[in-house]
Protein backbone atom coordinates (compact mmCIF):
# COMPACT_ATOMS: atom_id res chain seq x y z
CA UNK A 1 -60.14 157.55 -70.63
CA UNK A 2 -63.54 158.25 -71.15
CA UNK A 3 -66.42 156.09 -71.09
CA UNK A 4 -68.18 155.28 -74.08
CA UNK A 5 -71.67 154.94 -73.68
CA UNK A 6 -72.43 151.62 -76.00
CA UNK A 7 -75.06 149.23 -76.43
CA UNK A 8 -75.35 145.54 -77.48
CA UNK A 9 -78.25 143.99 -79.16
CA UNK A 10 -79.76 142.14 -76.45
CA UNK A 11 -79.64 144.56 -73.43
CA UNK A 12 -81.09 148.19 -73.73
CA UNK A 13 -78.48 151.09 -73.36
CA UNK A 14 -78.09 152.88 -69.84
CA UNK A 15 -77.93 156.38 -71.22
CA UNK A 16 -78.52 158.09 -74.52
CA UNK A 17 -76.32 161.57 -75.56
CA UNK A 18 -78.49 164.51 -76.63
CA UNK A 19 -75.26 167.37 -78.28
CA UNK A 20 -78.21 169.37 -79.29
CA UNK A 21 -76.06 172.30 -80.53
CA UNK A 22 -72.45 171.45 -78.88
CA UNK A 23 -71.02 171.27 -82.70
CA UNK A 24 -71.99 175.06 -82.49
CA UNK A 25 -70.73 175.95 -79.01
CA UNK A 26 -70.94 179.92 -79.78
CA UNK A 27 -74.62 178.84 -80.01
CA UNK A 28 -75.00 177.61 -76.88
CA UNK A 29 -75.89 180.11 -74.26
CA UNK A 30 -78.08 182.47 -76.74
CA UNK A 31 -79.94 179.23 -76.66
CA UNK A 32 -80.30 178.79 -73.61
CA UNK A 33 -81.42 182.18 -72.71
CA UNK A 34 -84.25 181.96 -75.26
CA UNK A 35 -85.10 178.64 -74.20
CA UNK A 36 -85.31 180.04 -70.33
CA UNK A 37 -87.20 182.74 -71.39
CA UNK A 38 -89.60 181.07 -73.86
CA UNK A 39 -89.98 178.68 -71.29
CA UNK A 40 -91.14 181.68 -68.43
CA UNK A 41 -93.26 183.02 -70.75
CA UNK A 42 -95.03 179.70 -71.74
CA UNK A 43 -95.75 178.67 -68.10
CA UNK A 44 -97.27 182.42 -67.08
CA UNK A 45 -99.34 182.56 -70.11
CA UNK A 46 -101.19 179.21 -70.55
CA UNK A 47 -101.27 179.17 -66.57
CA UNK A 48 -103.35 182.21 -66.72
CA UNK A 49 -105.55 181.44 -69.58
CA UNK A 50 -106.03 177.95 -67.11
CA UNK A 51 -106.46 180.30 -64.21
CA UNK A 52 -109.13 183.07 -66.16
CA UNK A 53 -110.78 180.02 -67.82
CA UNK A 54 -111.76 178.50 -64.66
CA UNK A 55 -112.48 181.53 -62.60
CA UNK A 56 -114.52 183.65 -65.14
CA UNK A 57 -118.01 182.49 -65.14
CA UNK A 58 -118.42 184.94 -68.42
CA UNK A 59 -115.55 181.79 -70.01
CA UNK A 60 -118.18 179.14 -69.59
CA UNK A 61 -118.77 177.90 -73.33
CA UNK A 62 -117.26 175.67 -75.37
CA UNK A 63 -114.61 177.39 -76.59
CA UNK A 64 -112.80 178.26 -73.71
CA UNK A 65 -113.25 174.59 -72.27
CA UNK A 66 -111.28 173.43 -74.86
CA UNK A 67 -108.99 176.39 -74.69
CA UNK A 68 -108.29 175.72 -71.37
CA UNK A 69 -107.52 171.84 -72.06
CA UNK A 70 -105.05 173.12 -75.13
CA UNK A 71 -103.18 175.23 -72.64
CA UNK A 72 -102.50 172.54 -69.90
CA UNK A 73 -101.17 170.23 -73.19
CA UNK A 74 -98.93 173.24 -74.12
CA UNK A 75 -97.80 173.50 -70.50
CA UNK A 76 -97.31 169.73 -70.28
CA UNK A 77 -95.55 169.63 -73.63
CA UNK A 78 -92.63 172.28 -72.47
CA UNK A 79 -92.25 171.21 -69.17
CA UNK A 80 -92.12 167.66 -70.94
CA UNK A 81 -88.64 168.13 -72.85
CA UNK A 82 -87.32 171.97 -71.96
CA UNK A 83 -85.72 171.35 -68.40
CA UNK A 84 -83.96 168.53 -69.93
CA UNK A 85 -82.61 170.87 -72.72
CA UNK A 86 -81.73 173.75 -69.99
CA UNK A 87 -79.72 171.26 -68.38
CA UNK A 88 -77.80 169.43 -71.19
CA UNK A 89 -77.08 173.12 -72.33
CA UNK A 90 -75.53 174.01 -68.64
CA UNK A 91 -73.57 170.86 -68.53
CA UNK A 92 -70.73 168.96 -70.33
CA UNK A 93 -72.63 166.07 -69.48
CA UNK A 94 -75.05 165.81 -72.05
CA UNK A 95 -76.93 162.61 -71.87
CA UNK A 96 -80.36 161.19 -70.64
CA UNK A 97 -81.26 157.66 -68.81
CA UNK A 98 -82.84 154.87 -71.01
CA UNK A 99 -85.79 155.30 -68.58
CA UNK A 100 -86.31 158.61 -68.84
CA UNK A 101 -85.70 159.28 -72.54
CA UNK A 102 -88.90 156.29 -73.02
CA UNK A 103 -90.93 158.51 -70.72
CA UNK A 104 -90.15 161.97 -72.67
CA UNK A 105 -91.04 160.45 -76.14
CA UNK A 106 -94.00 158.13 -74.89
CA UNK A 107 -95.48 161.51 -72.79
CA UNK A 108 -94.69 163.73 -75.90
CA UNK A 109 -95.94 161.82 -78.16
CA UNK A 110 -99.34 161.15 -75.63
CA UNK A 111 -99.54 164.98 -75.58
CA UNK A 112 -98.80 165.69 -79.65
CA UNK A 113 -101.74 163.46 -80.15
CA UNK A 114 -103.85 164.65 -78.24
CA UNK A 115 -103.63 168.23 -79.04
CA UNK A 116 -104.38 167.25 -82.77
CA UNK A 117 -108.06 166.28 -81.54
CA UNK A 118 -108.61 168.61 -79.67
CA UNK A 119 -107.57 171.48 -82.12
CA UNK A 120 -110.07 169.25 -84.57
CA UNK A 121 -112.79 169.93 -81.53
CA UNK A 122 -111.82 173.47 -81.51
CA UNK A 123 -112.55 173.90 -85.14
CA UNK A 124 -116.36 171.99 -85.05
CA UNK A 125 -116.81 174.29 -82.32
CA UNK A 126 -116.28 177.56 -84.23
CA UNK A 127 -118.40 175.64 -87.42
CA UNK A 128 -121.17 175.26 -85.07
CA UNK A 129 -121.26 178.99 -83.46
CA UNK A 130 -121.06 180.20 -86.83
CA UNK A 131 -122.80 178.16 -89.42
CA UNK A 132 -125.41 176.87 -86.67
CA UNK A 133 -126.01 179.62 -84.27
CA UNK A 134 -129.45 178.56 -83.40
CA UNK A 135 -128.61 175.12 -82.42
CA UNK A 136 -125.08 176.24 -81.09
CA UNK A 137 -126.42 175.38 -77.19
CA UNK A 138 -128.35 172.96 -77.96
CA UNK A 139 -125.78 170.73 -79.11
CA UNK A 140 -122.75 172.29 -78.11
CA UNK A 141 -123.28 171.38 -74.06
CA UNK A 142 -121.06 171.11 -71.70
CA UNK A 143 -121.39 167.21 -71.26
CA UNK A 144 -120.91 167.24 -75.41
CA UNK A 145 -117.39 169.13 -74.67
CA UNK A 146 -116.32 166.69 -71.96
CA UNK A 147 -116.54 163.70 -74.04
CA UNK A 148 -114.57 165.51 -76.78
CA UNK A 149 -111.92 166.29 -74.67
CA UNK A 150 -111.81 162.83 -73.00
CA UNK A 151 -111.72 161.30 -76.78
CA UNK A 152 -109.17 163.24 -77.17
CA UNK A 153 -106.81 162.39 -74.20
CA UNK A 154 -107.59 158.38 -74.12
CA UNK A 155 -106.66 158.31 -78.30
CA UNK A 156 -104.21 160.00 -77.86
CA UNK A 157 -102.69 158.00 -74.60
CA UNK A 158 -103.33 154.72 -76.60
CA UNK A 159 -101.58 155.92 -79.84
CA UNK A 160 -98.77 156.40 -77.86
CA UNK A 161 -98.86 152.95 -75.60
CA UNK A 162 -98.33 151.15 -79.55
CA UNK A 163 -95.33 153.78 -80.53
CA UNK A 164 -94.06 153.20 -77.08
CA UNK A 165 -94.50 149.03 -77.32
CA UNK A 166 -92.74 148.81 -80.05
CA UNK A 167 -90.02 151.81 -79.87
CA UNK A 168 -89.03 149.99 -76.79
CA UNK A 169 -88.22 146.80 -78.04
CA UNK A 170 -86.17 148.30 -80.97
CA UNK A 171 -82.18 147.16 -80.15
CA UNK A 172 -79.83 149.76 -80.20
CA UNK A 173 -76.02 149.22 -81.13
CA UNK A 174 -72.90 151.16 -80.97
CA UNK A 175 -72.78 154.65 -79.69
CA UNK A 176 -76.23 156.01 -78.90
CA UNK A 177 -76.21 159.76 -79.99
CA UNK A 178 -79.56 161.33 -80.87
CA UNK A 179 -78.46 164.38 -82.78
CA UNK A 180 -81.74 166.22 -81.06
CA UNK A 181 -82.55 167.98 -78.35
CA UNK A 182 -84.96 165.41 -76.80
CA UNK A 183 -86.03 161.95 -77.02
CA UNK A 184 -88.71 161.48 -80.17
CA UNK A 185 -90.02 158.81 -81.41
CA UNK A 186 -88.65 159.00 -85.44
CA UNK A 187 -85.44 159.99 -83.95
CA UNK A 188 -85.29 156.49 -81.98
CA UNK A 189 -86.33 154.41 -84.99
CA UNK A 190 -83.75 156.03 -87.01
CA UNK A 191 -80.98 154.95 -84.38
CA UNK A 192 -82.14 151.35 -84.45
CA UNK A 193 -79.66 148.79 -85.74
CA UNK A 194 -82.41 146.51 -87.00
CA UNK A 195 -84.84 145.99 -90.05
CA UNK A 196 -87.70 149.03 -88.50
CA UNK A 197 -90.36 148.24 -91.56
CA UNK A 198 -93.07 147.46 -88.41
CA UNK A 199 -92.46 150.58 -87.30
CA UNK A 200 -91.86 152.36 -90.13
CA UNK A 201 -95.42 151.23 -91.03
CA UNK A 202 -97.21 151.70 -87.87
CA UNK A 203 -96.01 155.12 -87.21
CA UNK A 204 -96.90 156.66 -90.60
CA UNK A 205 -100.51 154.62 -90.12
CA UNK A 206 -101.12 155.87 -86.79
CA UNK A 207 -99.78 159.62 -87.67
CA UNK A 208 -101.51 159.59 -90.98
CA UNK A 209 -104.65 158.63 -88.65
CA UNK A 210 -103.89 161.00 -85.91
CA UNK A 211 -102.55 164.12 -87.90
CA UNK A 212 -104.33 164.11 -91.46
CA UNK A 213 -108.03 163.49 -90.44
CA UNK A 214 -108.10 166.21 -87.64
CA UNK A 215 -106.67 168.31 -90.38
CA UNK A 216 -109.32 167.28 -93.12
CA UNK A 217 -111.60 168.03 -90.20
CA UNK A 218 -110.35 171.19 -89.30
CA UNK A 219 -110.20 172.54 -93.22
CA UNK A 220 -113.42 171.09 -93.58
CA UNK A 221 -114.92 172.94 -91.08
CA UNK A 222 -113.29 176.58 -91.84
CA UNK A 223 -114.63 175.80 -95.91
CA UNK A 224 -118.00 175.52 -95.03
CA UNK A 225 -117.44 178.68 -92.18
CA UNK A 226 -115.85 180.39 -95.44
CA UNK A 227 -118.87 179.76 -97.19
CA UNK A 228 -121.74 181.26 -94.76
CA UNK A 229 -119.32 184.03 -94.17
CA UNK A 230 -119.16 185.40 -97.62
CA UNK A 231 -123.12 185.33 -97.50
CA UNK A 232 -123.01 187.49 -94.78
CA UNK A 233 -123.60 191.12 -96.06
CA UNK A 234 -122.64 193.43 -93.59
CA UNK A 235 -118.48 194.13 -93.15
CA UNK A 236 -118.43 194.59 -89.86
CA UNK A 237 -120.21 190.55 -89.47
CA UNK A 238 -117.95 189.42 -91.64
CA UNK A 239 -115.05 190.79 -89.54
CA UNK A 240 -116.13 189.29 -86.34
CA UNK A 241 -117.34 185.87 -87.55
CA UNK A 242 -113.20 185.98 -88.98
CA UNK A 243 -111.87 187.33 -85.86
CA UNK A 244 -112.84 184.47 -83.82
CA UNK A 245 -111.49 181.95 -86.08
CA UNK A 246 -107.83 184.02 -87.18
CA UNK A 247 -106.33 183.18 -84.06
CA UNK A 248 -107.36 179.59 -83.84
CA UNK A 249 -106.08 179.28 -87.71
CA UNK A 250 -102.43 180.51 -86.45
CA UNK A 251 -102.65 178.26 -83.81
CA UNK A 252 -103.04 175.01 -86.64
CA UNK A 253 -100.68 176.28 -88.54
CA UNK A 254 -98.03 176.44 -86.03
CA UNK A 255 -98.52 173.23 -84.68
CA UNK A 256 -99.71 170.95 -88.01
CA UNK A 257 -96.96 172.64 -90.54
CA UNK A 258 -93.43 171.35 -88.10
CA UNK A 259 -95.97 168.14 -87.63
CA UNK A 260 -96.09 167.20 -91.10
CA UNK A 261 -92.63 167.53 -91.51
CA UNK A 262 -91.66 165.51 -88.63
CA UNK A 263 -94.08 162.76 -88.52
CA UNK A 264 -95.50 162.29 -91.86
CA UNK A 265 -91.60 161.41 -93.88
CA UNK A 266 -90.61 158.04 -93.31
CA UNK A 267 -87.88 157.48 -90.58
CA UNK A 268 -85.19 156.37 -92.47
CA UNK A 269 -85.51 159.88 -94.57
CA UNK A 270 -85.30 161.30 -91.13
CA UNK A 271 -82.84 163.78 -91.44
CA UNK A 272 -81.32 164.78 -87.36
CA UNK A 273 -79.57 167.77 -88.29
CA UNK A 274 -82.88 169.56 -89.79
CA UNK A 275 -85.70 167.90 -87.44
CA UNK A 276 -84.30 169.12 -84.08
CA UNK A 277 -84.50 172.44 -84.64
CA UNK A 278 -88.04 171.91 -86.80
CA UNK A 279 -89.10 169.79 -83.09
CA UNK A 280 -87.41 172.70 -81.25
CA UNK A 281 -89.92 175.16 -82.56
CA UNK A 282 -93.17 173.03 -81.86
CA UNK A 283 -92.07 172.06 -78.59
CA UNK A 284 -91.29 175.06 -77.22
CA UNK A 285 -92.03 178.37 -79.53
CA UNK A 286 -95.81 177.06 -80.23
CA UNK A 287 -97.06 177.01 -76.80
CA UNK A 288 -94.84 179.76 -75.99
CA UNK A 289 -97.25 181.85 -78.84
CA UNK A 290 -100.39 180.57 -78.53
CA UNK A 291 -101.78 182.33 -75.14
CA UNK A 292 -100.79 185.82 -76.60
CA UNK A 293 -102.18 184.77 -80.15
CA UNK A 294 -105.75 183.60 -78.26
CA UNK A 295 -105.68 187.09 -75.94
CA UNK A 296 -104.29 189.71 -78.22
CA UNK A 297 -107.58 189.79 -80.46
CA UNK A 298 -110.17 188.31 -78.22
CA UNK A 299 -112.02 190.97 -76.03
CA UNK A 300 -113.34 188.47 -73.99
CA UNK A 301 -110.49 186.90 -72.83
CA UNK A 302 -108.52 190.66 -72.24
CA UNK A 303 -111.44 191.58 -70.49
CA UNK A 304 -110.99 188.44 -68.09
CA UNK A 305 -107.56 189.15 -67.45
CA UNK A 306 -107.89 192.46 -66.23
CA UNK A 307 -110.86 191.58 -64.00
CA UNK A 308 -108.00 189.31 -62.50
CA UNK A 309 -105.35 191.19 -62.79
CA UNK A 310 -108.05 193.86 -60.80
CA UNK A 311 -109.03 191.32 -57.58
CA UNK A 312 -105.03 190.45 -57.65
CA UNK A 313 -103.83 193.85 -57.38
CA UNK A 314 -107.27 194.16 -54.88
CA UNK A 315 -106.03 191.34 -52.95
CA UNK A 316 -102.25 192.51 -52.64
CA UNK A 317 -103.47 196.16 -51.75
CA UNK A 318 -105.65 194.84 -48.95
CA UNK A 319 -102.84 191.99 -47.78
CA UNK A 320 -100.31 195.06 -47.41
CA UNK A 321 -102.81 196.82 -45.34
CA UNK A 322 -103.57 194.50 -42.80
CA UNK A 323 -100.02 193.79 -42.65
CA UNK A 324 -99.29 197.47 -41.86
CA UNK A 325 -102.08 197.67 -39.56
CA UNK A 326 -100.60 194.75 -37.53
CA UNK A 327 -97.54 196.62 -37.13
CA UNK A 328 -99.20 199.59 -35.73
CA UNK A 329 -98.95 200.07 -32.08
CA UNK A 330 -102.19 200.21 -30.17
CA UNK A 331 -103.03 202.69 -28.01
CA UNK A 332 -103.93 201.09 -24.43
CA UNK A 333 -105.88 204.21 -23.30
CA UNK A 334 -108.28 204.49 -25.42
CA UNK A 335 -110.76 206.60 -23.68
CA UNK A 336 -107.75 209.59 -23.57
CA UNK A 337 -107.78 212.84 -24.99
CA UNK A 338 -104.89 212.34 -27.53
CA UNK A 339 -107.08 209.11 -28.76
CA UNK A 340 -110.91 211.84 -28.72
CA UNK A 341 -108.35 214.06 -31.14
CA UNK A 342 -107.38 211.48 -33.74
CA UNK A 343 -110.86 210.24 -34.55
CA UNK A 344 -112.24 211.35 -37.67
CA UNK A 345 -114.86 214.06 -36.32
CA UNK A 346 -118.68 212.90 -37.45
CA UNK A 347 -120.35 214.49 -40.66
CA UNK A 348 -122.99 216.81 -40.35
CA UNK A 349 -126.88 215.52 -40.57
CA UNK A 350 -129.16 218.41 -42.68
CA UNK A 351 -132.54 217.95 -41.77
């Protein structure tokens, strides 16, 4: 017969069973293939905004620091939870170690975070180059940015070393089947077979913290940018101060919309069969968007990628050639006639 994986009070479970979408197994491998796909496309894209960020010197300000820093979370956020999914989806086996599902949600949750902050960074950022364009160096530096971004990552680890604390210690009894397709934090609490007020409590504190002041931030910011933009007179200045901020706008919306729906209900609302496929879409079809929603209307950035795409194509073309050249026989005579014949003859000098 088959094994049962169950769990007492006092010792932790050895597995946990993600179905995902096995109730709907005509669902499965269209799933898959997007996921595979999605998944492609999210690595080559925030890898080369990484790549054109770093090896631009035009890409130096602010903007495209943190840009850069919001692609390697996006990157670390798929690669976090969609090879698990690929491989529950190829495989009747569809379960996870105790270990590794603590690592998924704890990592997730680090990255989730920290993206909030620095999307909150992003927006002071575009305040400061447009409502303060003067002072827009002068306190927009480099060394400013770094500490941002650090702020970002350590608040972000240490909101998730509490979630992690005390999601750990939570006992888990029966059958342990998370109707997701990864390991999340409100989807563990909701499994729990014991009173989860404490966390309960703490998550929608540390969420409300972590998720509604970047946001207050962030619609701060773009009010006041709303503002000074409607007391600019010329159209085409108004188009360009809202060009720069459209995309980065798309971006929050994609990421704080599924957000508030996961994180901000209380657990034991949670409801599994609608948040896996809302955590579905930020985990995997928000970073797989936001390089081509940052490129598509910033010139800057297209401009960078073909200068790359240029010294790749450069590179290739000249690693071919050499290649070929090496391949070439030599001539071991080279003083002969047949080698006098095949040199290119010498242009003319007019005096």
């Amino acid at each position: 017969m088959r094994r049962v994986n169950q769990s007492l009070p006092d010792c932790p479970p050895e597995d946990f069973v993600l179905p995902g979408v096995s109730d709907r197994p005509w669902l499965e491998l269209p799933l898959f293939v997007v996921l595979l796909v999605s998944y492609v496309l999210a690595m080559l894209g925030n890898i080369s905004i990484i790549l054109v960020s770093q090896l631009d010197p035009r890409l130096g300000s602010p903007m495209y620091i943190f840009l850069s820093h919001l692609s390697f979370l996006d990157l670390c956020c798929t690669t976090t939870t969609v090879p698990q999914m690929l491989v529950n989806m190829g495989t009747a086996r569809k379960t996870i170690s105790f270990g590794g599902c603590s690592v998924q949600y704890a990592i997730f949750h680090w990255l989730g975070c920290t993206e909030c902050v620095v999307l909150a960074a992003m927006a002071l950022d575009r305040y400061m180059a447009i409502c303060q364009p003067l002072r827009y160096t002068l306190i927009m530096h480099s060394v400013l940015c770094r500490r941002l971004v650090a702020l970002a990552w350590l608040s972000g680890f240490s909101n998730s070393l509490v979630q992690v604390a005390l999601t750990a210690q939570l006992p888990f009894c029966g059958q342990c089947v998370l109707n997701n397709f990864f390991c999340e934090v409100p989807a563990m609490i909701k499994l729990s077979c014991t009173d989860t007020a404490v966390n309960d409590a703490t998550l929608a504190v540390l969420v409300a913290f972590f998720v509604l002041v970047p946001l207050a931030l962030i619609l701060l910011s773009y009010s006041l940018i709303a503002h000074a933009v409607l007391r600019i007179r010329a159209s085409s200045g108004r188009h360009k101060a809202l060009g720069t901020c459209s995309s980065h706008l798309a971006v929050v919306s994609l990421f704080y919309l599924p957000a508030i729906y996961m994180y901000l209900q209380p657990p034991s609302h949670y409801s599994q069969g609608q948040g896996k496929f809302v955590s579905l879409f930020y985990s995997i079809i928000t970073p797989t968007l936001n390089p081509f929603l940052y490129t598509l209307r910033n010139k800057d950035m297209k401009g960078a990628f073909r200068g790359l795409l240029a010294r790749t194509c450069r590179l290739c073309g000249g690693l071919s050639v050499r290649t070929w050249g090496a391949g070439v026989p030599r001539n071991p005579h080279p003083n002969t006639s047949h080698s006098r014949a095949v040199t290119a003859p010498k242009c003319p000098v007019y005096r």
